[in-house]
Every structure is written in structure tokens, then in C-alpha cells.
Protein backbone atom coordinates (compact mmCIF):
# COMPACT_ATOMS: atom_id res chain seq x y z
CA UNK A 1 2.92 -5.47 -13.80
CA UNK A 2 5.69 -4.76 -11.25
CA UNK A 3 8.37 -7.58 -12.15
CA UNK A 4 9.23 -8.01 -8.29
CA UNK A 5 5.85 -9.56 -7.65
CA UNK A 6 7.71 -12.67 -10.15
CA UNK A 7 8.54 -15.24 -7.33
CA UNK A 8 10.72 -17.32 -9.61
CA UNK A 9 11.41 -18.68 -13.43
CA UNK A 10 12.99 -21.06 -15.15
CA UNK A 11 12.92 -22.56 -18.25
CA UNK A 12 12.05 -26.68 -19.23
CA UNK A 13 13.06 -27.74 -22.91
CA UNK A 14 11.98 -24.44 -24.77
CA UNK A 15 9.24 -23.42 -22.36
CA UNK A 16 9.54 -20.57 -20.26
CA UNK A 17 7.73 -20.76 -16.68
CA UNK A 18 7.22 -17.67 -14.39
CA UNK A 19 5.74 -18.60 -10.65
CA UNK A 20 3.35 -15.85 -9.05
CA UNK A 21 2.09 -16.00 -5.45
CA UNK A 22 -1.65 -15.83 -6.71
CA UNK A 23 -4.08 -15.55 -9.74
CA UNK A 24 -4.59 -12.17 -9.83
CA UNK A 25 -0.43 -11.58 -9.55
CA UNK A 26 -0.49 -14.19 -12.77
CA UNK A 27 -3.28 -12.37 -14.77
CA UNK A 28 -1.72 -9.06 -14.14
CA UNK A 29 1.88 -10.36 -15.18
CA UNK A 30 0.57 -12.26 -18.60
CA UNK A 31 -1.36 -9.43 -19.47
CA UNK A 32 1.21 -6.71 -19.27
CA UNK A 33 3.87 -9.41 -21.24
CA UNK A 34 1.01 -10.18 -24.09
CA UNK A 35 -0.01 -6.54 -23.99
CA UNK A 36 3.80 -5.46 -25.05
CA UNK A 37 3.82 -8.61 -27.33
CA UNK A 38 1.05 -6.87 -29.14
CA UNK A 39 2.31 -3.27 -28.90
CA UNK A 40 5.57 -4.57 -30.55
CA UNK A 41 3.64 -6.67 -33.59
CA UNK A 42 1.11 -3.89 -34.46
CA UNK A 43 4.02 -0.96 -35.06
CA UNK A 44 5.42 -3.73 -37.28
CA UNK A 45 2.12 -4.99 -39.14
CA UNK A 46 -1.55 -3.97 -39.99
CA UNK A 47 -3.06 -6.60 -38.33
CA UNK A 48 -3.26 -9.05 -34.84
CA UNK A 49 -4.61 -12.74 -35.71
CA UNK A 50 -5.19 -13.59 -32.01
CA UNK A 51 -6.77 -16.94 -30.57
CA UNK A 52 -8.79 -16.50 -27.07
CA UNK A 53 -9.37 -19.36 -24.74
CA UNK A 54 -12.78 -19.17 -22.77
CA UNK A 55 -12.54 -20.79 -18.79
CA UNK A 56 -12.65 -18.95 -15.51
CA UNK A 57 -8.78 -19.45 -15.44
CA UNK A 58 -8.05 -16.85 -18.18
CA UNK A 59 -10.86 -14.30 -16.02
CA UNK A 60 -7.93 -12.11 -14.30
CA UNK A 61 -5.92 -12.09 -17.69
CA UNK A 62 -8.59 -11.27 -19.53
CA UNK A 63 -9.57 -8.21 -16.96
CA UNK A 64 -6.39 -7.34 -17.45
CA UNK A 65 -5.77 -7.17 -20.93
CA UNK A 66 -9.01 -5.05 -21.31
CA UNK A 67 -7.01 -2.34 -19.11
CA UNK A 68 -3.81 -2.18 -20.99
CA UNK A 69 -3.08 0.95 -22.59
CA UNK A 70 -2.08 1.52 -25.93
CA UNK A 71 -3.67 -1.30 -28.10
CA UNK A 72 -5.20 -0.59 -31.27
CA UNK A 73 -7.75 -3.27 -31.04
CA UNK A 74 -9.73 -2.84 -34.47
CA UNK A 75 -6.33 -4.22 -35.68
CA UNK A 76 -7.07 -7.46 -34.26
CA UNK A 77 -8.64 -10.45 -35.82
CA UNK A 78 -10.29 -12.72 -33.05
CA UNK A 79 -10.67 -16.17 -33.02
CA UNK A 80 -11.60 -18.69 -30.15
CA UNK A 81 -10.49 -22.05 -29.91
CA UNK A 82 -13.34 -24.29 -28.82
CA UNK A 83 -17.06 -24.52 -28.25
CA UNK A 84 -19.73 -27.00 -27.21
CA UNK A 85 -21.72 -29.05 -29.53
CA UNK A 86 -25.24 -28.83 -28.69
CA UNK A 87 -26.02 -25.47 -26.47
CA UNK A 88 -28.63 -22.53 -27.92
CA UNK A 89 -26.49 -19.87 -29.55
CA UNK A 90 -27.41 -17.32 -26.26
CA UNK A 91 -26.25 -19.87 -23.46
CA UNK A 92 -24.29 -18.47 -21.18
CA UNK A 93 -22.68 -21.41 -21.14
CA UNK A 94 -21.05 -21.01 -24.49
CA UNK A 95 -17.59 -20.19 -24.72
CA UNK A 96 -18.36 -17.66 -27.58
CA UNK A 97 -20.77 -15.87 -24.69
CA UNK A 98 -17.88 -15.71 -22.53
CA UNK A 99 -15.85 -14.39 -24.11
CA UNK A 100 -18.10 -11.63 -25.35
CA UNK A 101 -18.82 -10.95 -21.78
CA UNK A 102 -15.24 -10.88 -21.05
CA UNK A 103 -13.29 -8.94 -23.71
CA UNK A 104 -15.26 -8.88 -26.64
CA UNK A 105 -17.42 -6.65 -25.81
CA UNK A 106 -15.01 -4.14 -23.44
CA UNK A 107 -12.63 -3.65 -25.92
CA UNK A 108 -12.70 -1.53 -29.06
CA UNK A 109 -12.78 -5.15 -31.76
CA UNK A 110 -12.28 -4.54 -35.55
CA UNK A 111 -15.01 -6.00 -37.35
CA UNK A 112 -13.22 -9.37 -37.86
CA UNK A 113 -14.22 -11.39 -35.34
CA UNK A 114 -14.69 -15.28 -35.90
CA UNK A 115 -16.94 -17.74 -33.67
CA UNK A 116 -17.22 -20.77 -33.98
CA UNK A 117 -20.68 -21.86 -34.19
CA UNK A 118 -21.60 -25.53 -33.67
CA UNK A 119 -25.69 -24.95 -33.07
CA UNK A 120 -26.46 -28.66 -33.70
CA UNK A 121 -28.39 -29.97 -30.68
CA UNK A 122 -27.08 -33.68 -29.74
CA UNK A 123 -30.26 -35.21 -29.11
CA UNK A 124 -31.91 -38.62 -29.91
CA UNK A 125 -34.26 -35.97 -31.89
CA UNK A 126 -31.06 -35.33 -34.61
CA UNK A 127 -29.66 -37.68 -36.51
CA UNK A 128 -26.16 -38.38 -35.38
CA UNK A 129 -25.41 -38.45 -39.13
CA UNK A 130 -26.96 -35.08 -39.51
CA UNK A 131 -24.66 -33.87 -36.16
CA UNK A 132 -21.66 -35.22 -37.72
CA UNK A 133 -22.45 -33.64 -41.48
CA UNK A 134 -23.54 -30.06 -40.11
CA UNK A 135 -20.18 -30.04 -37.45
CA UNK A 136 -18.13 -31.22 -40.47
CA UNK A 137 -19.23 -27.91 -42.44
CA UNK A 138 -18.41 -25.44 -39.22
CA UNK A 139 -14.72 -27.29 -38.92
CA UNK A 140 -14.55 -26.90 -42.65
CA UNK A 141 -15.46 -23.19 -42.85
CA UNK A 142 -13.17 -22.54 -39.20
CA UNK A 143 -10.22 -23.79 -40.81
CA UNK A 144 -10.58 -22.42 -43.85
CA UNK A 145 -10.86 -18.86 -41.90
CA UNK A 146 -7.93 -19.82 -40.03
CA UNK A 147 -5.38 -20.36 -43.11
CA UNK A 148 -6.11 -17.31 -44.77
CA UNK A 149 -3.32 -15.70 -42.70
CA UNK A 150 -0.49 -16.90 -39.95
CA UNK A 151 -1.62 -17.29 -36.10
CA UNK A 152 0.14 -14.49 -33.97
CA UNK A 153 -0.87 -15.25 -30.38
CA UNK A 154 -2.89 -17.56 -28.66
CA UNK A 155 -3.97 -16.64 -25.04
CA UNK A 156 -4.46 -20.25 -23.88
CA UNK A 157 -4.79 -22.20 -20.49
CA UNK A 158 -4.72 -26.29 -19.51
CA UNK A 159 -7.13 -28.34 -18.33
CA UNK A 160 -7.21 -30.79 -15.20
CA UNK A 161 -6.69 -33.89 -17.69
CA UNK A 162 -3.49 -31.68 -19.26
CA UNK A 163 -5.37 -30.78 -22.43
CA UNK A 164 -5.16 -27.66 -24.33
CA UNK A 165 -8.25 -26.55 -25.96
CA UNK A 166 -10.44 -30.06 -26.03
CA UNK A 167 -7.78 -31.68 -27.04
CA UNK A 168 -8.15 -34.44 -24.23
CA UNK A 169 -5.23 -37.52 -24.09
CA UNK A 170 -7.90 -39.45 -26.10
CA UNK A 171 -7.70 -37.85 -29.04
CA UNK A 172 -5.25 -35.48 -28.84
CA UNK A 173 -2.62 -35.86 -31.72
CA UNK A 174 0.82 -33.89 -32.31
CA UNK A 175 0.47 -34.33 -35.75
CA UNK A 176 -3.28 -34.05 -36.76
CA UNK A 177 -4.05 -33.09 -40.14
CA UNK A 178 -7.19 -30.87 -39.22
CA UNK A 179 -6.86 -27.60 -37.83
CA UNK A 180 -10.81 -28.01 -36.28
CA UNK A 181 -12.54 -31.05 -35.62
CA UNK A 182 -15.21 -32.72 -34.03
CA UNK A 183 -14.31 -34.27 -30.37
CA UNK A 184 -15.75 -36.57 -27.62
CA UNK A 185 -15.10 -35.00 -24.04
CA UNK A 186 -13.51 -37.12 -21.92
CA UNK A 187 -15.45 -37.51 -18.49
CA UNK A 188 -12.06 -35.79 -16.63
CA UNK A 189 -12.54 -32.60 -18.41
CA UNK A 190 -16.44 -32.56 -18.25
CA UNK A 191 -15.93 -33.18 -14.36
CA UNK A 192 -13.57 -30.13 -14.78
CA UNK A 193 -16.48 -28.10 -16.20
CA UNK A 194 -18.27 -28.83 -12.99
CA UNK A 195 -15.29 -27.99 -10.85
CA UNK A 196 -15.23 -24.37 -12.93
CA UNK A 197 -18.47 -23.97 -11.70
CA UNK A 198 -19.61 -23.60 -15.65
CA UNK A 199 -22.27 -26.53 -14.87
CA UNK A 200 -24.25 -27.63 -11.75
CA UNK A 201 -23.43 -31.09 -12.26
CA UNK A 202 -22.18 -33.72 -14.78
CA UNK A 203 -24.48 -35.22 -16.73
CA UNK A 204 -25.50 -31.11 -17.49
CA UNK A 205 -21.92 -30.71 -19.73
CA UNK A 206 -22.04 -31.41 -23.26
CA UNK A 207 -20.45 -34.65 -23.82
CA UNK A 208 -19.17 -33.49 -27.48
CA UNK A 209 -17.83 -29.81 -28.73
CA UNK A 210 -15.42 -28.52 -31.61
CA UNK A 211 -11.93 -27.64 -31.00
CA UNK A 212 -8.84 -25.85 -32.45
CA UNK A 213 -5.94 -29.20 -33.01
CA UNK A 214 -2.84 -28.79 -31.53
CA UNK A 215 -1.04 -28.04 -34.71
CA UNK A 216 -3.44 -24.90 -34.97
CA UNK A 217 -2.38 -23.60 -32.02
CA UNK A 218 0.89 -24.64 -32.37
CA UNK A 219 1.49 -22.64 -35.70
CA UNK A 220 0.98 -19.00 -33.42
CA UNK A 221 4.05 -17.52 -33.23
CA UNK A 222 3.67 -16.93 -29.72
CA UNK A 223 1.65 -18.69 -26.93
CA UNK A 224 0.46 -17.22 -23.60
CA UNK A 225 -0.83 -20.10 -20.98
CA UNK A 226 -2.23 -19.16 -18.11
CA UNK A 227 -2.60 -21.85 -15.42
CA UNK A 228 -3.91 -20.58 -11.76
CA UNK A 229 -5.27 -22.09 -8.70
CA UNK A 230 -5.08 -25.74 -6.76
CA UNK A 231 -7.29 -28.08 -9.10
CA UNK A 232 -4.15 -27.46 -12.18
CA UNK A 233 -1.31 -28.75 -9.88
CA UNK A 234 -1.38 -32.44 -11.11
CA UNK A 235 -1.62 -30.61 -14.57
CA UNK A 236 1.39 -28.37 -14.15
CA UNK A 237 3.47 -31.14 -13.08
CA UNK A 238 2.82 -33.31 -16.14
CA UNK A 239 3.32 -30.35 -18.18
CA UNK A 240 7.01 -29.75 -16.67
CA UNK A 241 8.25 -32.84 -15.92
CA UNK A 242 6.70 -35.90 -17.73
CA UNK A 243 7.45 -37.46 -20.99
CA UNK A 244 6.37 -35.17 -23.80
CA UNK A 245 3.25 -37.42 -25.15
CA UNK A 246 -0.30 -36.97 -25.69
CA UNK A 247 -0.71 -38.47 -22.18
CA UNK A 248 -0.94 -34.50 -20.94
CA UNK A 249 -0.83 -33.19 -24.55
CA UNK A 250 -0.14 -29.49 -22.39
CA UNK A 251 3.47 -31.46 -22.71
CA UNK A 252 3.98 -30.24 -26.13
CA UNK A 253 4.00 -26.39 -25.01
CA UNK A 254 8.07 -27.71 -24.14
CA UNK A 255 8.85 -27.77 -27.60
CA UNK A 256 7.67 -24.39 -29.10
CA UNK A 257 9.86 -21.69 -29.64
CA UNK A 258 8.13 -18.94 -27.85
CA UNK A 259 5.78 -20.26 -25.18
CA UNK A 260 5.23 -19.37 -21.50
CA UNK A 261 3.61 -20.79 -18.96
CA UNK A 262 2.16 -18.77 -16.03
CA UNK A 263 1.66 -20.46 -12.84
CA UNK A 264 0.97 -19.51 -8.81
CA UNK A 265 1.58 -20.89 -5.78
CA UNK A 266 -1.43 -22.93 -5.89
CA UNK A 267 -1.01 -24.45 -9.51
CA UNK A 268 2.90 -24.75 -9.18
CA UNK A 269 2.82 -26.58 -5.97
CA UNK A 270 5.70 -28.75 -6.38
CA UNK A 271 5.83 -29.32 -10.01
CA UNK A 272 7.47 -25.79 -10.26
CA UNK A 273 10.81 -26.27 -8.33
């Protein structure tokens, strides 16, 4: 990535924020920095413990990343953050599907690579008690998977509502003493789903899925957020320049030590100046 295409950055709190004319400036820029990032931690360690977020806003990153030269990817241990509760292991729907489709698969992977798998269908057909038991066991078995070694990266992006991962302001907690859990979408972020062209329309989008907590993500030593195009604008602004609260739990990103947030024209608007 040729620095001079950087418009501008500055820095909020502890968050570091670099403005790019467009998406594919962004992708190209975040790549390159998480690229070196993981240059620099493999010639000190055997292994990458990397978290991959799954949304169209991540697709020039991602492109990106594939392309970067010098990565010794069966060194890294991959992990995504969330799924949705209810859709056939081979949707392509699934987040696990897209990211297979969109690095998984183009890269050389170790064999360590961890999906989440919530394959309950929500139906009146199951048993809410037997959706709740069998999504219990996947969080239990993700988080155990997850604590078996320190987070390096995450490769992460924010929704409409300001969440990151399903983490919506409903239940979205700084402090939450589970590393996966079981969530209720809130009808912003399903919308959003719509909006991402994921879904035809809204009563298609799961209205439950798993998720990563924020103090799983927050234990990586360094985050990557990558925030393109017109419908994040509200979203950036929150981030930058509201109260730190789990009213836009992106907020938080302000407080960890080695975070940056990658923005264009169209998501920075004027909550980047």
C-alpha cells in the first residue's frame, strides 16, 4: 500500500484512525499494515491465533490479505467471531461459508482452523429449551478453544447499530463474563443484513446467532477494523466522538492499546474531522 493514498489520521483516546478516499484504498492499506503485523509476530513465535470477521465490508481486506507476500499461513490458527443460529451448515449465508470463500480457502491454512457451528434450526419444530441447551454446548466448547492460548489479531469491522461482532447495544456488555454466548439480533442489525445484500428481505435473517463478547475480542493484542462505505457514517461518528458506552459498543475500540480504525470518504463523512 503506497502511504500517500492515506488522506489523513489522527488519533481519539487510544484509537488510531486513518481516512482513505475509497474501500478498495482502505482494504489495500489494512491489509499491507496487518500483513507486516503478522510478518513481525511469526519471526518472533510459532504460531498466529487470528480472529476473522465475515461481512461484505472486510471483502477488499480480505482480497488483499490473500495477496500479501511472505506469510507463512499454516502458522496461523483461525477463528471467526460470529455465526447465525439456525442456517444448514452449507448456506451460503453462513459466515463460516464466507469466509471459506474468501480466505480460507485461497490461502495456504494450517490445519487449525475453528468454526463455530451453531446447526440448531430455530423453529416452532425445536424446543427452545433444546436451542438454548445445544447453543450452550457450542459457546462452551468455542471458549474453551479460545483460552487455550492468547488472541493475536482480530480483523474486525462495525455494524450500522455500532456493534462489533453481534454484540448489539442490547446486550452488549464491557465486562461480560463469557467469551461466546447466545444473542438476540436486534432488528437494526438484521435490517443491516438486508442492506449487505446477505438477505432479500427481513423477516429472511436469523433473528438469533452466537457471538465472540467484547472482552474476547478485546484480549487480541492487536485489532484491525475496517469500516467502508456510506451506510457506517452514523456508526463512525458514534465510534469517535460519543460517550464510550454500550450505546455504540464500537466505542470501546478508544480504549485499547493497539487498535485502528480504517475509514473512507464515505464512512468518515464528518465524524472523521
Amino acid at each position: 500500500m503506497n502511504s500517500s493514498k492515506e488522506c489523513k489520521q489522527f488519533t481519539i483516546d487510544q484509537l488510531k484512525v486513518k481516512v482513505f478516499r475509497n474501500r478498495l484504498e482502505l482494504g489495500q492499506a489494512a491489509a499491507s499494515d496487518a500483513a507486516a503485523k503478522m510478518r513481525e509476530l511469526l519471526a518472533k513465535q510459532s504460531q498466529l491465533r487470528i480472529i476473522f470477521a465475515a461481512a461484505p465490508s472486510q471483502n477488499e481486506f480480505l482480497d488483499a490479505l490473500c495477496k500479501a507476500e511472505g506469510i507463512d499461513w499454516t502458522r496461523v490458527v483461525a477463528f471467526h467471531m460470529d455465526d447465525y443460529l439456525g442456517l444448514p451448515d452449507n448456506d451460503a449465508r453462513r459466515f463460516s461459508s464466507y469466509l471459506k470463500e474468501h480466505i480460507f480457502t485461497r490461502v495456504p491454512l494450517g490445519e487449525v482452523l475453528f468454526l463455530l457451528s451453531p446447526n440448531s434450526p430455530l423453529t416452532q419444530k425445536v424446543p427452545a429449551a433444546e436451542v438454548i441447551s445445544e447453543s450452550h454446548d457450542e459457546c462452551e466448547r468455542y471458549s474453551r478453544l479460545l483460552k487455550t492460548a492468547s488472541i493475536d489479531l482480530v480483523f474486525m469491522g462495525i455494524g450500522e447499530n455500532g456493534h462489533i461482532a453481534f454484540n448489539d447495544p442490547p446486550v452488549a456488555k464491557f465486562d461480560d463474563p463469557e467469551l461466546v454466548k447466545l444473542v438476540e439480533l436486534e432488528e437494526r442489525c438484521r435490517i443491516q443484513q438486508v442492506h449487505d445484500g446477505c438477505f432479500e428481505t427481513l423477516s429472511a435473517v436469523p433473528t438469533h446467532a452466537l457471538t465472540l463478547t467484547i472482552p474476547a475480542l478485546f484480549s487480541a493484542r492487536y485489532l484491525y477494523c475496517m469500516v467502508p462505505g456510506p451506510t457506517k457514517r452514523d456508526a463512525v461518528a458514534r465510534t469517535i466522538h460519543e460517550a464510550i458506552s454500550t450505546q455504540c459498543p464500537a466505542s470501546i475500540l478508544r480504549q485499547h492499546h493497539h487498535a485502528c480504525l480504517y475509514v473512507d470518504f464515505d464512512s468518515a463523512g464528518n465524524g472523521a474531522n
